[in-house]
PDB file of N, CA and C in Angstrom:
ATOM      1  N   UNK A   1     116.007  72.843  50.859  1.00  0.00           N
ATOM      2  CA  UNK A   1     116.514  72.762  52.209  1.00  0.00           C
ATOM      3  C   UNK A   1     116.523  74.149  52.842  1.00  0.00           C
ATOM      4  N   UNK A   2     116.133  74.244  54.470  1.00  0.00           N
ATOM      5  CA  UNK A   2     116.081  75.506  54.618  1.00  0.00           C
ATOM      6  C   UNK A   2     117.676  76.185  55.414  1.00  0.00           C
ATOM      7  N   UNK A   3     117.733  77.090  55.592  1.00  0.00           N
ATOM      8  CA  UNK A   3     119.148  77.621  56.090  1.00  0.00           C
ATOM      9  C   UNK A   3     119.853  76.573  57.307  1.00  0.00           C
ATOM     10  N   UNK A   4     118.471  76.439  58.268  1.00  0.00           N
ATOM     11  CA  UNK A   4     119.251  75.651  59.562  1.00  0.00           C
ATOM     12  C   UNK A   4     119.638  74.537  59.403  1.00  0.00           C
ATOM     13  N   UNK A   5     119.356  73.636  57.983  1.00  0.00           N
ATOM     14  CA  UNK A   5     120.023  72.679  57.714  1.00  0.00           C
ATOM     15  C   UNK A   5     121.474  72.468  57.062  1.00  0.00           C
ATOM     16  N   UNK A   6     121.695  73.637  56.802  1.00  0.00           N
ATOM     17  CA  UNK A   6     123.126  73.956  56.747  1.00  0.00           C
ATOM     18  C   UNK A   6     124.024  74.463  57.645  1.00  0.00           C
ATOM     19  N   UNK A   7     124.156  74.235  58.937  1.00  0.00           N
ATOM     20  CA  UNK A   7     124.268  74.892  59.896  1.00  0.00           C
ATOM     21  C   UNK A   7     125.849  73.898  60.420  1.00  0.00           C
ATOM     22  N   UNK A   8     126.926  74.536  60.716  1.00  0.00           N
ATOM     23  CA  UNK A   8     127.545  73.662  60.959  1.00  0.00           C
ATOM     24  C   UNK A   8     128.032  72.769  62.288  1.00  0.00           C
ATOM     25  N   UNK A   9     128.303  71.726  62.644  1.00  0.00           N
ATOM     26  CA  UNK A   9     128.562  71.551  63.972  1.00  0.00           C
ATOM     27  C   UNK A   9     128.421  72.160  65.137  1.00  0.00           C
ATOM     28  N   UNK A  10     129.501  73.642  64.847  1.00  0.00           N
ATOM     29  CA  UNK A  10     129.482  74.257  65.942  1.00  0.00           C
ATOM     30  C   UNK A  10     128.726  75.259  66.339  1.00  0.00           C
ATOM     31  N   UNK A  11     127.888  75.539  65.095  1.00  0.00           N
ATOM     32  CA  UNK A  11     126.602  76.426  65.188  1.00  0.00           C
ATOM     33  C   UNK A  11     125.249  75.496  65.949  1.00  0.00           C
ATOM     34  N   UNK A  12     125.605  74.242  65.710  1.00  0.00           N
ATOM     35  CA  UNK A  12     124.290  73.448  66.672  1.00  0.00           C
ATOM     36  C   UNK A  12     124.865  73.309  67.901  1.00  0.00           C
ATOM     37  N   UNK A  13     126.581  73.187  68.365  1.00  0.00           N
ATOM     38  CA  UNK A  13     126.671  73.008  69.247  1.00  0.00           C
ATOM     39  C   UNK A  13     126.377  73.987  70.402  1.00  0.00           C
ATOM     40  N   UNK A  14     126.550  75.344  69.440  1.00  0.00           N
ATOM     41  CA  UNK A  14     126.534  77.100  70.229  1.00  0.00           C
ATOM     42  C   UNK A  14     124.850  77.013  70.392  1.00  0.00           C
ATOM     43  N   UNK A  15     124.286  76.640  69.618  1.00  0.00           N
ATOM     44  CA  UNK A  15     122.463  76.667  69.642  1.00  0.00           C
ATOM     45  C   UNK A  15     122.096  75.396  71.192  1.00  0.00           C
ATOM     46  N   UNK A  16     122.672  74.489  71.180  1.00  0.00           N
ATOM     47  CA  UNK A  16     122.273  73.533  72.255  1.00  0.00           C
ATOM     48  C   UNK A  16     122.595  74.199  73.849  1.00  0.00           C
ATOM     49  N   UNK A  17     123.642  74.651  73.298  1.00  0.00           N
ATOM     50  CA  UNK A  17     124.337  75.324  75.025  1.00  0.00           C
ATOM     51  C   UNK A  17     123.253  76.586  75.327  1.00  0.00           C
ATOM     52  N   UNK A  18     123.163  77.184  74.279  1.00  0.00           N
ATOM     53  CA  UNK A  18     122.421  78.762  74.387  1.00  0.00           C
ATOM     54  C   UNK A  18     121.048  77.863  75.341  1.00  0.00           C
ATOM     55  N   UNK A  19     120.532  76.985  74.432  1.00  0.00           N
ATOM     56  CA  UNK A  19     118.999  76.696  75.091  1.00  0.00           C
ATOM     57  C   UNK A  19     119.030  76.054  76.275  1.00  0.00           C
ATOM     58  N   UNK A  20     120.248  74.815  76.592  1.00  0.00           N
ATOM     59  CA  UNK A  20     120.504  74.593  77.688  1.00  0.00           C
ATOM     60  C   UNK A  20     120.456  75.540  78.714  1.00  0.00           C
ATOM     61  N   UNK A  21     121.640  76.837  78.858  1.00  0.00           N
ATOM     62  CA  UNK A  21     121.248  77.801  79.975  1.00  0.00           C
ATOM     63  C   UNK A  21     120.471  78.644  80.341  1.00  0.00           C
ATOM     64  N   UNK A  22     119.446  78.766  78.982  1.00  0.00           N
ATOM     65  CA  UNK A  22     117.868  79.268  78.747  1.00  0.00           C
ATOM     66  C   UNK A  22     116.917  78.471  79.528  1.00  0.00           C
ATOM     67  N   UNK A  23     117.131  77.182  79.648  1.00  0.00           N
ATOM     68  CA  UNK A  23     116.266  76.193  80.057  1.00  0.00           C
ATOM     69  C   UNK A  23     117.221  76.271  81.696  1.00  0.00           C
ATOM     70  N   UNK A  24     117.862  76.421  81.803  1.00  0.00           N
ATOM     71  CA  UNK A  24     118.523  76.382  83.399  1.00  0.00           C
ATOM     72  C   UNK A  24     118.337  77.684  84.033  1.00  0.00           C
ATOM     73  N   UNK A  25     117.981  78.379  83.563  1.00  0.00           N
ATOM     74  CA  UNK A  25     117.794  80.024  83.927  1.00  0.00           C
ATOM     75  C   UNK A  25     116.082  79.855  84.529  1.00  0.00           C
ATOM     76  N   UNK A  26     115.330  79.330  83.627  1.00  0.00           N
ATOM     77  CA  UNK A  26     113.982  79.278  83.680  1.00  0.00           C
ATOM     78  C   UNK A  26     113.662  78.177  85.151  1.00  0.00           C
ATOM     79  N   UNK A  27     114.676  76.842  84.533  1.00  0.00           N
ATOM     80  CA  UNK A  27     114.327  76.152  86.385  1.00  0.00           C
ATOM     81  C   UNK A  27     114.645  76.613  87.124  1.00  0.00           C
ATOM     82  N   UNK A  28     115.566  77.644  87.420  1.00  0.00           N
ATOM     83  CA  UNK A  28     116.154  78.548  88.388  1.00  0.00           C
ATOM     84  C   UNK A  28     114.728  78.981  89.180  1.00  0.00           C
ATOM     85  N   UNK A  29     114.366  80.034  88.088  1.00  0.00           N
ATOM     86  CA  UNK A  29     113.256  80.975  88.464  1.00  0.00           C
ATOM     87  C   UNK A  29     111.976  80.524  88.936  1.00  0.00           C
ATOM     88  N   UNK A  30     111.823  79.083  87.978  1.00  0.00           N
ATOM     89  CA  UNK A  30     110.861  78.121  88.669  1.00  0.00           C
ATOM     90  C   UNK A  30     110.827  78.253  90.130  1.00  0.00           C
ATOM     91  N   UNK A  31     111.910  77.333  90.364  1.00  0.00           N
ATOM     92  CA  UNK A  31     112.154  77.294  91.665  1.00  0.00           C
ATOM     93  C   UNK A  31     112.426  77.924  92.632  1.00  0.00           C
ATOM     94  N   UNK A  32     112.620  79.330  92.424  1.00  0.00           N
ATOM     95  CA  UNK A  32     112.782  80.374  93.238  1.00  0.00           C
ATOM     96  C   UNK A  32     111.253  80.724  93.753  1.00  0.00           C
ATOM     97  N   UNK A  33     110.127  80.800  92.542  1.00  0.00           N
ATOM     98  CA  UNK A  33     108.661  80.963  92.610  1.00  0.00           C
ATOM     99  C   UNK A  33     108.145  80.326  93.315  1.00  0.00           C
ATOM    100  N   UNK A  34     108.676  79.035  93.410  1.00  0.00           N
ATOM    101  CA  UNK A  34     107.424  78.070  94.133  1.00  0.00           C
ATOM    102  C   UNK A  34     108.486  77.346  95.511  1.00  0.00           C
ATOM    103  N   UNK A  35     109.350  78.380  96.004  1.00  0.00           N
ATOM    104  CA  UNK A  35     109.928  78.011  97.173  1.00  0.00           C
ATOM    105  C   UNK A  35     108.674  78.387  98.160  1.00  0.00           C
ATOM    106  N   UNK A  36     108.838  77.781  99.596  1.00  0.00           N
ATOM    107  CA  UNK A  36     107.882  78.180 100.492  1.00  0.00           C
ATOM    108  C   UNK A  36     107.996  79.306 101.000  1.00  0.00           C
ATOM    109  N   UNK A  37     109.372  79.445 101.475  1.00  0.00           N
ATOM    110  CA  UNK A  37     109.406  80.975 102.455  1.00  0.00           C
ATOM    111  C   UNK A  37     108.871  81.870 101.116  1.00  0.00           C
ATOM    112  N   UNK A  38     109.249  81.806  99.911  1.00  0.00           N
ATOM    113  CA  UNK A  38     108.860  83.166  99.189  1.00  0.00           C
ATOM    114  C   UNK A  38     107.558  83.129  98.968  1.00  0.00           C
ATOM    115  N   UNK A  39     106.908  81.603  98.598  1.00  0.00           N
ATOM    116  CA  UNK A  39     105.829  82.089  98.339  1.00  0.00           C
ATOM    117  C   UNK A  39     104.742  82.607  99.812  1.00  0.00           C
ATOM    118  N   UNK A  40     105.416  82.635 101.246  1.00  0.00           N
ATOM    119  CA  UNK A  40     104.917  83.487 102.324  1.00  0.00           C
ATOM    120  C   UNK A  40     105.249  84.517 102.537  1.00  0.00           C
ATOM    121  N   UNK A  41     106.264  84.724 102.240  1.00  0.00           N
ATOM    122  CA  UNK A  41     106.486  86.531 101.723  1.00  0.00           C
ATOM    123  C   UNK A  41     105.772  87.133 100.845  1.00  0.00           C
ATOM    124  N   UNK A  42     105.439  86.725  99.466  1.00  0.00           N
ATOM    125  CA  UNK A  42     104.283  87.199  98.450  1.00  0.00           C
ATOM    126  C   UNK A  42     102.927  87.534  99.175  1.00  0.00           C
ATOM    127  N   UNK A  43     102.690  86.409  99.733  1.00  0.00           N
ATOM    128  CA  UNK A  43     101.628  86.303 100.816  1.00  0.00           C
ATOM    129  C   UNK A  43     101.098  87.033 101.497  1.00  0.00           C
ATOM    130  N   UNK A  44     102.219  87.357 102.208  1.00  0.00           N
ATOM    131  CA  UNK A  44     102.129  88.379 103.284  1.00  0.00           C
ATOM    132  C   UNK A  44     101.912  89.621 103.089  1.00  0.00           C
ATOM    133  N   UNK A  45     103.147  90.025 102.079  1.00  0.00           N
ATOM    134  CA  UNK A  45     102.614  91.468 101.392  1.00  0.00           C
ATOM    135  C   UNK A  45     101.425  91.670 100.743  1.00  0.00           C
ATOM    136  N   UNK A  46     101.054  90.854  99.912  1.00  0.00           N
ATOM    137  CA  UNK A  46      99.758  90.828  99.777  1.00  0.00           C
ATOM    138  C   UNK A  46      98.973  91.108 100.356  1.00  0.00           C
ATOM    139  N   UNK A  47      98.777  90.534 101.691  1.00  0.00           N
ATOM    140  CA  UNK A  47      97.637  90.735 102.853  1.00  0.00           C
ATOM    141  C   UNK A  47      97.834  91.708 103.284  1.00  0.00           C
ATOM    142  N   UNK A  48      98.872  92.335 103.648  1.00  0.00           N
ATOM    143  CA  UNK A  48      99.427  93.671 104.577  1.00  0.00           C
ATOM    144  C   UNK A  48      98.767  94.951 103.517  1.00  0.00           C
ATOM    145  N   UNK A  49      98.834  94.819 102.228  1.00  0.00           N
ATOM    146  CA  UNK A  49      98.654  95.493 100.997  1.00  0.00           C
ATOM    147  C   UNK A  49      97.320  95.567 100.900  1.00  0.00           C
ATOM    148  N   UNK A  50      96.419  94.417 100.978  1.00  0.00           N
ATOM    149  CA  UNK A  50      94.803  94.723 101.134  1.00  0.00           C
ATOM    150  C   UNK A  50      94.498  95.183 102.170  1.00  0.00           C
ATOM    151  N   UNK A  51      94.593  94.649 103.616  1.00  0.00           N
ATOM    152  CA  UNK A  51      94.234  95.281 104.714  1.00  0.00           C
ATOM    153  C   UNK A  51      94.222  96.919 104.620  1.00  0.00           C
ATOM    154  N   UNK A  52      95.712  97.698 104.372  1.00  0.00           N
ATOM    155  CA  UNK A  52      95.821  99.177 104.070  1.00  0.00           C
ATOM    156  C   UNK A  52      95.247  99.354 102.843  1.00  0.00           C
ATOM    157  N   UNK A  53      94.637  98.823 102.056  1.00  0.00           N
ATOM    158  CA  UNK A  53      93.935  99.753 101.122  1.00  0.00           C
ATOM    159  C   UNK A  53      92.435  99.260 101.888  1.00  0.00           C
ATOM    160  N   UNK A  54      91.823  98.414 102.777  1.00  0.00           N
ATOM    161  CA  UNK A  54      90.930  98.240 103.003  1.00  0.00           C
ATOM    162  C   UNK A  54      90.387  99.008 104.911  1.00  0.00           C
ATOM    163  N   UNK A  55      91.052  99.921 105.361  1.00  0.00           N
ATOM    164  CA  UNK A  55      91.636 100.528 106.294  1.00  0.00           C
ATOM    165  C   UNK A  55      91.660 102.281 105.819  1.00  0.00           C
ATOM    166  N   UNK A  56      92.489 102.204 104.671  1.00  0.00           N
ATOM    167  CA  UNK A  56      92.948 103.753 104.669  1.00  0.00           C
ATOM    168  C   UNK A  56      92.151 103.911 103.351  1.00  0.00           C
ATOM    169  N   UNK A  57      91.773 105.454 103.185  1.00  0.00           N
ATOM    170  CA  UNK A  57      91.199 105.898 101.723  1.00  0.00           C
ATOM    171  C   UNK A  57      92.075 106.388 101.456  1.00  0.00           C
ATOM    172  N   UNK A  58      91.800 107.093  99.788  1.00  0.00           N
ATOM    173  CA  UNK A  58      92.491 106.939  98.500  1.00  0.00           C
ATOM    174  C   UNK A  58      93.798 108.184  98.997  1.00  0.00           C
ATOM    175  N   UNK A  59      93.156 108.974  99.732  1.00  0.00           N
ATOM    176  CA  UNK A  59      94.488 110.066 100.324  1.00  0.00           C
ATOM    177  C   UNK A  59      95.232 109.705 101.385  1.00  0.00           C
ATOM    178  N   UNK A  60      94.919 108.497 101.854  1.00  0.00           N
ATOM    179  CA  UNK A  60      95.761 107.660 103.351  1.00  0.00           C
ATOM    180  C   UNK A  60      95.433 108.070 104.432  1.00  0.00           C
ATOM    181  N   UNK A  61      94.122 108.456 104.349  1.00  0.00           N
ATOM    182  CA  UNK A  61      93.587 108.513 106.227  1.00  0.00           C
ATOM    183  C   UNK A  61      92.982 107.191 106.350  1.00  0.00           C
ATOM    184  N   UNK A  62      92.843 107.311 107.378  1.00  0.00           N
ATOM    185  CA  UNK A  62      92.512 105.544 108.385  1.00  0.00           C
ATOM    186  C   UNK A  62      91.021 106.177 108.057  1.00  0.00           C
ATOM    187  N   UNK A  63      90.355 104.808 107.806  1.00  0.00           N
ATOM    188  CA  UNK A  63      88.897 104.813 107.696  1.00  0.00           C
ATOM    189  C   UNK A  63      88.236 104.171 109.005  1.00  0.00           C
ATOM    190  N   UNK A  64      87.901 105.188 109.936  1.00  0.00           N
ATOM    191  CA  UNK A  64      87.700 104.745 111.389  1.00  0.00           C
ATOM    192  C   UNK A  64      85.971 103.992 111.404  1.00  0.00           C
ATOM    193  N   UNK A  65      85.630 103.919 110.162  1.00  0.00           N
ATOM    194  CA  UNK A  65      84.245 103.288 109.877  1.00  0.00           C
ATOM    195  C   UNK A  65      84.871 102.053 110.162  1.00  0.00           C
ATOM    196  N   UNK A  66      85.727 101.635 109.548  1.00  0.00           N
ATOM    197  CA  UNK A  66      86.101 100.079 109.126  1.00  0.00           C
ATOM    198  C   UNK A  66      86.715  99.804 110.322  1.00  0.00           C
ATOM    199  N   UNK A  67      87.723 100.438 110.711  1.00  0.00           N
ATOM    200  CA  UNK A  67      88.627  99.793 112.117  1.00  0.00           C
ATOM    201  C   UNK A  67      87.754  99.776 113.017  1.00  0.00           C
ATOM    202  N   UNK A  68      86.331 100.753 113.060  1.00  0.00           N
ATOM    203  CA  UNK A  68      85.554 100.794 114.060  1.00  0.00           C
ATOM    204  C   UNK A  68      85.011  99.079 114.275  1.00  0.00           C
ATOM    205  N   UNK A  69      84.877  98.956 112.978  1.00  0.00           N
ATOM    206  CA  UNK A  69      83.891  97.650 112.979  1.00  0.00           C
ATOM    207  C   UNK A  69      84.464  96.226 113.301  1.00  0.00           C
ATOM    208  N   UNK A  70      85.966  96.407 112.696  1.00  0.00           N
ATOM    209  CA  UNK A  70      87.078  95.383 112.955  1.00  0.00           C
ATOM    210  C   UNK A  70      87.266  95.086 114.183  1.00  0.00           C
ATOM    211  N   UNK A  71      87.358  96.479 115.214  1.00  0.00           N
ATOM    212  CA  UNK A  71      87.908  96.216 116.392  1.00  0.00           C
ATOM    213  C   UNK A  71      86.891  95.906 117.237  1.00  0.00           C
ATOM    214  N   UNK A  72      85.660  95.776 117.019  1.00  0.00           N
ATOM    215  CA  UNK A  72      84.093  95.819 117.286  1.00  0.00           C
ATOM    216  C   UNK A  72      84.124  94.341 117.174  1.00  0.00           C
ATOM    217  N   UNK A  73      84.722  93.668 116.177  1.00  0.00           N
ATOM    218  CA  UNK A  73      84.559  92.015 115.810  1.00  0.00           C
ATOM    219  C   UNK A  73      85.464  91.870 117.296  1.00  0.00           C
ATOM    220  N   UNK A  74      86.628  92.203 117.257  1.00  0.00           N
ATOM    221  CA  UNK A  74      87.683  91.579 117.755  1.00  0.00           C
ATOM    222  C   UNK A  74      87.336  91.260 119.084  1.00  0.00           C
ATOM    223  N   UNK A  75      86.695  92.730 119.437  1.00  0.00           N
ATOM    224  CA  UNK A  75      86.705  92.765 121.212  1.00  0.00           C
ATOM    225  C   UNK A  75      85.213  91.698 121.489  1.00  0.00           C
ATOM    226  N   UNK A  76      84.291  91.273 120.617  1.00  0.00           N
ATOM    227  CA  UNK A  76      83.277  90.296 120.831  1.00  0.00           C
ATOM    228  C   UNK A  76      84.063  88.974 120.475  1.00  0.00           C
ATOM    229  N   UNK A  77      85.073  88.545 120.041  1.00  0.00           N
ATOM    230  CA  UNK A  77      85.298  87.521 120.009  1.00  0.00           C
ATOM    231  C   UNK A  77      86.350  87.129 121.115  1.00  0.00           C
ATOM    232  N   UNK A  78      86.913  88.362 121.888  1.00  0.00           N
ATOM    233  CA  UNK A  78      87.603  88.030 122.717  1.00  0.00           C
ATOM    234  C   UNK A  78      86.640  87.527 124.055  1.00  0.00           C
ATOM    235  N   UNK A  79      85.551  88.665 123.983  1.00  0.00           N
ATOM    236  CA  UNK A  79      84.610  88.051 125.024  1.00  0.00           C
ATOM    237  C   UNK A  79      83.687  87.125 124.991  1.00  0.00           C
ATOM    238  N   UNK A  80      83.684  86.379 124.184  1.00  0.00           N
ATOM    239  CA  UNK A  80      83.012  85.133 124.066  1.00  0.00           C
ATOM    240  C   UNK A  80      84.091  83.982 124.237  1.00  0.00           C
ATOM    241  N   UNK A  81      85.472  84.399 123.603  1.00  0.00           N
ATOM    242  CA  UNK A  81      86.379  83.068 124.266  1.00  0.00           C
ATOM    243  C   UNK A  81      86.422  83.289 126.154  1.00  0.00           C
ATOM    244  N   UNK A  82      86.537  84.127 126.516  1.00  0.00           N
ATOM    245  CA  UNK A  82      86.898  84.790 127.982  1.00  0.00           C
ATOM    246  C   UNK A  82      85.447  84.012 128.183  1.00  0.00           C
ATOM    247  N   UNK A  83      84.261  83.979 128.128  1.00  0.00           N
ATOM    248  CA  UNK A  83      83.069  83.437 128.927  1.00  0.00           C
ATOM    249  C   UNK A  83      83.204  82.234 128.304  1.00  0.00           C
ATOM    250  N   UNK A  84      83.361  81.469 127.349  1.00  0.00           N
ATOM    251  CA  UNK A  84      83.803  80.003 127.151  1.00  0.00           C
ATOM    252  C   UNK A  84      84.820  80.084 127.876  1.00  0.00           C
ATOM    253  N   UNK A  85      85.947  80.363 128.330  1.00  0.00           N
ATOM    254  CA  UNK A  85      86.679  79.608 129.343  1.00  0.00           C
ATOM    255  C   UNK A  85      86.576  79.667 130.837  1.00  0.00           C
ATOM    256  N   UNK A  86      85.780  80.743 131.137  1.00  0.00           N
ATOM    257  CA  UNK A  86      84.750  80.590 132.593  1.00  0.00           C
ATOM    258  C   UNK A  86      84.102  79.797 132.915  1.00  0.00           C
ATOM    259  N   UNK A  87      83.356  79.355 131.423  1.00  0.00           N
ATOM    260  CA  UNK A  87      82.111  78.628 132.226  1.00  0.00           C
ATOM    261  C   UNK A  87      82.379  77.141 132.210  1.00  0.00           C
ATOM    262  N   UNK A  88      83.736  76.750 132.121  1.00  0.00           N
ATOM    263  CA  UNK A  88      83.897  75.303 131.707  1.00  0.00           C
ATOM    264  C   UNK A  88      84.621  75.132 133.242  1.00  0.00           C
TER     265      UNK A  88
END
């Protein structure tokens, strides 16, 4: 027989509770993970976090190559909605 079969009552009862609030700690955290607002906060930083490393180089100047080109998208897509809503 091995040791834990000698174990008495209140040593299984102290072992059930321990794993019980082990196991209630963990759905906690579950559920903290896969809430919505947090998982759009993760999100967000995330994105905010690539954009500036995809923006600034490794010493933190703005890479005016890239914003050049970004803001180059932006201002052609503004003027193509602006002449789609003229010409209708």
């Amino acid at each position: 027989m091995s040791a834990k079969d000698n174990r008495s009552l209140d040593e299984i009862e102290m072992d059930i509770a321990r794993n019980r609030d082990s196991l209630a700690a963990t759905i906690d955290e579950l559920a903290f993970r896969v809430k919505p607002a947090n998982v759009a906060k993760r999100q967000t930083a995330e994105a905010k976090s690539a954009l500036y490393a995809a923006t600034h180089g490794p010493d933190g100047s703005l890479r005016y190559d890239v914003v050049g080109a970004a803001a180059g998208v932006a201002i052609l897509l503004v003027t193509v909605a602006i002449v789609r809503r003229v010409r209708r």
